[in-house]
Structures are given as structure tokens and as C-alpha cells.
Protein backbone atom coordinates (compact mmCIF):
# COMPACT_ATOMS: atom_id res chain seq x y z
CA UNK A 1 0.00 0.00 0.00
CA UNK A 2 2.80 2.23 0.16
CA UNK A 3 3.53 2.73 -3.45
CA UNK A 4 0.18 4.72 -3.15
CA UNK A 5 2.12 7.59 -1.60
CA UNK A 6 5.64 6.59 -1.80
CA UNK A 7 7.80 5.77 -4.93
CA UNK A 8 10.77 3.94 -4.53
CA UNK A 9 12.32 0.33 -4.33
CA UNK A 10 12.46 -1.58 -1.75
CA UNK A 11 16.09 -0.84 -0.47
CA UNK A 12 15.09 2.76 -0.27
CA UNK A 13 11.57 1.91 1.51
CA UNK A 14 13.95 0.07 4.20
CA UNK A 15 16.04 3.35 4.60
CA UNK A 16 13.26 5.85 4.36
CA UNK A 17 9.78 4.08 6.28
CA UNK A 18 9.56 3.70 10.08
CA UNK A 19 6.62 1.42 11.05
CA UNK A 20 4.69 2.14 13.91
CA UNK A 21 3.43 -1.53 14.91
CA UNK A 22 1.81 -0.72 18.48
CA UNK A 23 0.69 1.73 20.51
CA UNK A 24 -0.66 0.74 23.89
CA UNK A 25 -1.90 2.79 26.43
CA UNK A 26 -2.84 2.06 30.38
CA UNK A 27 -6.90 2.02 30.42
CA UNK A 28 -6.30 4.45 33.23
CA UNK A 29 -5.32 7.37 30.40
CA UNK A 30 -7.30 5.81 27.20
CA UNK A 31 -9.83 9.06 26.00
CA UNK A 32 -7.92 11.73 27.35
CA UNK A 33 -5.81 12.41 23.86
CA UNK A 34 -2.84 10.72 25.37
CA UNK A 35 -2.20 8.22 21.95
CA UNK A 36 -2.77 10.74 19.53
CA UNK A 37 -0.16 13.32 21.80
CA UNK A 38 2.61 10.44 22.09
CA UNK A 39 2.34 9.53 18.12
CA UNK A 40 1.98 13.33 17.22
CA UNK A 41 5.61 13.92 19.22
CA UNK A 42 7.09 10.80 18.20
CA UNK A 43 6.65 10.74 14.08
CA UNK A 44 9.29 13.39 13.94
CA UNK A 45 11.43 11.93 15.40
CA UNK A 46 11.28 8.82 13.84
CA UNK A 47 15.08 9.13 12.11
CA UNK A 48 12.95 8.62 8.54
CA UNK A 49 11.21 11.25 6.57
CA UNK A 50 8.07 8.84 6.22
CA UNK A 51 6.33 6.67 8.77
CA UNK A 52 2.98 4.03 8.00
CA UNK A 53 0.74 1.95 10.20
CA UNK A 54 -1.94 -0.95 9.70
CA UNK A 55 -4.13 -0.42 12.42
CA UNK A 56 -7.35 -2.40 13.09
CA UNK A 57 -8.31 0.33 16.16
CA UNK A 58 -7.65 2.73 13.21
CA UNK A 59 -11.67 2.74 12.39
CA UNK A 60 -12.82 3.02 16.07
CA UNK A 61 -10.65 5.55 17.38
CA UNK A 62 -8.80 8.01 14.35
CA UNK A 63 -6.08 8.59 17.02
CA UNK A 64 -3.31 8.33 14.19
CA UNK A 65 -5.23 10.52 12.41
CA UNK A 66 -5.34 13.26 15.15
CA UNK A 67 -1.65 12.87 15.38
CA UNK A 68 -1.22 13.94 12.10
CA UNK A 69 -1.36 11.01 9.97
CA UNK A 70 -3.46 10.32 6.96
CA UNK A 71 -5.65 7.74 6.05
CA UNK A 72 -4.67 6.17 2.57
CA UNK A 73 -6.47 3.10 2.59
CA UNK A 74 -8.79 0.62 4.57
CA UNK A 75 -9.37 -3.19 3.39
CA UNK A 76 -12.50 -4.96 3.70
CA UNK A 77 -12.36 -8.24 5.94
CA UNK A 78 -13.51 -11.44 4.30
CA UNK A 79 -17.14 -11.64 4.25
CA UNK A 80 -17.44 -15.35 5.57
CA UNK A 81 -15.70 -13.70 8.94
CA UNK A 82 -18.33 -10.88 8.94
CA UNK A 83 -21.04 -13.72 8.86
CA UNK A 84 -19.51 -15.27 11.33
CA UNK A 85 -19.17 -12.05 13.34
CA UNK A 86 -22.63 -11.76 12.93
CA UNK A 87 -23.70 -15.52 14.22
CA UNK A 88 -20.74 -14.93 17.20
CA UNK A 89 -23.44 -11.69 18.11
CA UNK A 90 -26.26 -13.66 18.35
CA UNK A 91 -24.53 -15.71 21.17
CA UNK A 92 -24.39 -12.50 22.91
CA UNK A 93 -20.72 -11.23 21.88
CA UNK A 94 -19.99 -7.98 21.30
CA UNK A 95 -17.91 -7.62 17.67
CA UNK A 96 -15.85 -4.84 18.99
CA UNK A 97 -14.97 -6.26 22.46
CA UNK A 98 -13.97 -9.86 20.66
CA UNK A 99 -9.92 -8.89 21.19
CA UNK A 100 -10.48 -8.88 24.62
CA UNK A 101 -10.04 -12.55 26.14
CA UNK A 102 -11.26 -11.66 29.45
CA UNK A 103 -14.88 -10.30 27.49
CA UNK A 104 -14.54 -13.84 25.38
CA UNK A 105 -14.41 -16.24 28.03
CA UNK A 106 -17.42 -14.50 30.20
CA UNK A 107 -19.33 -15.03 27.09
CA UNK A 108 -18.57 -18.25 26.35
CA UNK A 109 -19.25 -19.50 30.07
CA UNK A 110 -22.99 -18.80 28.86
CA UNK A 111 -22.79 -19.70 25.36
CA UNK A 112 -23.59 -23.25 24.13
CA UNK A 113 -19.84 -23.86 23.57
CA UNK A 114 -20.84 -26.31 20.51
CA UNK A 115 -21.86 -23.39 18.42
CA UNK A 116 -19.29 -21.17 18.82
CA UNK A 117 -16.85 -24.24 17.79
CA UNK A 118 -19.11 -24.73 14.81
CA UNK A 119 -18.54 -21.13 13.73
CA UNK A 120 -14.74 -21.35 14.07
CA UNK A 121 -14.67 -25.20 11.76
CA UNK A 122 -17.53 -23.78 9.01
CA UNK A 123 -14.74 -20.72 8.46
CA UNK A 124 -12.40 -22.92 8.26
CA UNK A 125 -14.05 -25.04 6.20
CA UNK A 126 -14.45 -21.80 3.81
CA UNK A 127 -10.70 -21.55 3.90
CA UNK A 128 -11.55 -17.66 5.35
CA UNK A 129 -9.20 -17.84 8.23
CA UNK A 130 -4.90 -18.70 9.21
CA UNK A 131 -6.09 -22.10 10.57
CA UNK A 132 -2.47 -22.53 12.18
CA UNK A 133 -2.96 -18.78 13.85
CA UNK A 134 -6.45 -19.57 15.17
CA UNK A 135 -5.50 -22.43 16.70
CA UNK A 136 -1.82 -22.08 17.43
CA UNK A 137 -0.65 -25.46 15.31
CA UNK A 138 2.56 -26.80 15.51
CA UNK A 139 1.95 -27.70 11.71
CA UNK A 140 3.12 -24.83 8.63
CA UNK A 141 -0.48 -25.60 6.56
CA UNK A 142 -3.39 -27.48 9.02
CA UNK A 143 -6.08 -28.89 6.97
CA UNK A 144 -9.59 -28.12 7.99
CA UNK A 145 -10.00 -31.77 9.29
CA UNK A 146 -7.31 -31.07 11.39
CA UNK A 147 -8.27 -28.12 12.65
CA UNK A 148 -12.06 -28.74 13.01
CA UNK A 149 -10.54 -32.04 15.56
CA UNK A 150 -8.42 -29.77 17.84
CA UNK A 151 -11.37 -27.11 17.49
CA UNK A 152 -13.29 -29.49 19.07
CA UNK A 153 -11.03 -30.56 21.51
CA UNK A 154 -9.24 -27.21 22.97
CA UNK A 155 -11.10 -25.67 26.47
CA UNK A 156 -12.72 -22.05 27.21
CA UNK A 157 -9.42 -20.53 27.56
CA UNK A 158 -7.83 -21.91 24.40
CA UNK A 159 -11.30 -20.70 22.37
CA UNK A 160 -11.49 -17.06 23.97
CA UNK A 161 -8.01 -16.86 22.64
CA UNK A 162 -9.20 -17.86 19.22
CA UNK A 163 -12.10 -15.68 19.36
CA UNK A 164 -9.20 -13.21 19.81
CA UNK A 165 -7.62 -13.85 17.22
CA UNK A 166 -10.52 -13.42 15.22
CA UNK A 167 -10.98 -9.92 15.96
CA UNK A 168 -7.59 -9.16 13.86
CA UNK A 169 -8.95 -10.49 10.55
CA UNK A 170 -11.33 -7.25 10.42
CA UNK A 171 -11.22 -4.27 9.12
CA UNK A 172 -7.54 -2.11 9.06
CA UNK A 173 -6.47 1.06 8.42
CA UNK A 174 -3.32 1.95 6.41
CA UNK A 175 -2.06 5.17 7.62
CA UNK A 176 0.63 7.37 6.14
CA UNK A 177 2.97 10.40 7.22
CA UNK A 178 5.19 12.73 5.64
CA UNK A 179 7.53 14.78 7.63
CA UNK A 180 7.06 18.50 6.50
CA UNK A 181 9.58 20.28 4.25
């Protein structure tokens, strides 16, 4: 995505692109402007005239934006997760609280833990997930009959991790700055 504001080959993009992978801040300080402050007085000085992020928190809170970056490009997640998404709501999760394992496991205590395994092996089955990610295999390529048999197998803990790891398959925002001349 970065050829769509940066031209150059790849030696160059190594020399000339910091990536901002993380920004995490204590709950304590979240809504107070704190990320958007610490990006805002970090991107300069970054030691590279460009920096870019791919941020799924990106579409729920423009923090990067605020800082002073800009919004180049947001992909679409697979629509067999949104379904999925959709049938994991009806079980009573909440889509944007699914990264949090803590939120994962208190739901599926009172889910019928059958169905939410059944959600996990039909998107597998659809080939719309990283079954090895999902599931943390020891094995490079899992096939779904694999996976759908540890599915099946793994407790509350192991699942509310996988529900997790869901949540990263959604929507992200690729964000771009440009130190001024």
C-alpha cells in the first residue's frame, strides 16, 4: 500500500519508512488524547522522513489521524468472517470487544460452547481464516480436518483466545505520514 504515496524500491523503503506496529496505552489514560499526543511527538522523530501503520483500532478511534497522519487506505475483511461475526453476536458477543479474552471467556461460560466451535470449523471449512494462527498449530499448513478435531477438543481458555484472534482479521487502516519540508 505504500507505493500509493511513496515511490521507490524496496532498499530505499527500508532506509526511508519507520513502522509504527503498536501503541498501547494504560486504560487508566485511554480518552484523554494521550495516543494521539505520544504519536503526534514521536513521528518526527522517527530518524525517517516517512512513517505508515496498519491499524485495526484505526476505524474506532482516528487517534493516528489526530496525530497527524493520513488515512490512505482501509481493506474490507472477508465476508465469511463478517457472517460469522454476525452468528458470534447472536450468542451474545460484542464484535468490537472480541480482542479482549477476558470479554470472550465471560461469554462463552454462557454460550452453548458447541456453536461457537461450529462457527470457528464452518470458516475454516471456507478456507476464510490462518487455521495454524487460530488455533496455534505446531503444523506450517493445518487442513480443515485437522483443525475442526483440535477445534473441538481445545477448552474455554484456548477458544477465547481464538475468538481473539478473530478480531484481527477485520477491518484495518493503512495510515501514512510525511515529515514536513
Amino acid at each position: 500500500m505504500a507505493e500509493k504515496v511513496w515511490k521507490g524500491n524496496h532498499t530505499q523503503l527500508q532506509k526511508e519508512v519507520s513502522t509504527i506496529t503498536r501503541v498501547v496505552i494504560h486504560p487508566k489514560y485511554r480518552t484523554i488524547g494521550l495516543g494521539a499526543k505520544i504519536v503526534k511527538e514521536t513521528l518526527p522523530l522517527a530518524g525517517t522522513p516517512y512513517v505508515e501503520t496498519l491499524a485495526v483500532m484505526a476505524k474506532y478511534n482516528p487517534f493516528f489521524e489526530k496525530a497527524g497522519m493520513q488515512k490512505i487506505a482501509e481493506n474490507k475483511p472477508n465476508k465469511h468472517l463478517l457472517k460469522a461475526i454476525e452468528k458470534l453476536q447472536k450468542l451474545g458477543f460484542e464484535p468490537k470487544m472480541l480482542s479482549s479474552q477476558k470479554h470472550n471467556l465471560e461469554k462463552i461460560v454462557k454460550a452453548d460452547r458447541r456453536k461457537i466451535v461450529k462457527i470457528l470449523v464452518e470458516l475454516s471449512k471456507k478456507g476464510a481464516i490462518p487455521r495454524k494462527r487460530i488455533l496455534s498449530s505446531k503444523q506450517a499448513y493445518p487442513s480443515h480436518e485437522e483443525f475442526a478435531a483440535k477445534a473441538k477438543k481445545i477448552d474455554a481458555i484456548e477458544l477465547a483466545a481464538a475468538l481473539k484472534k478473530l478480531s484481527f482479521w477485520r477491518t484495518k487502516i493503512y495510515l501514512f505520514w510525511k515529515r514536513p519540508q
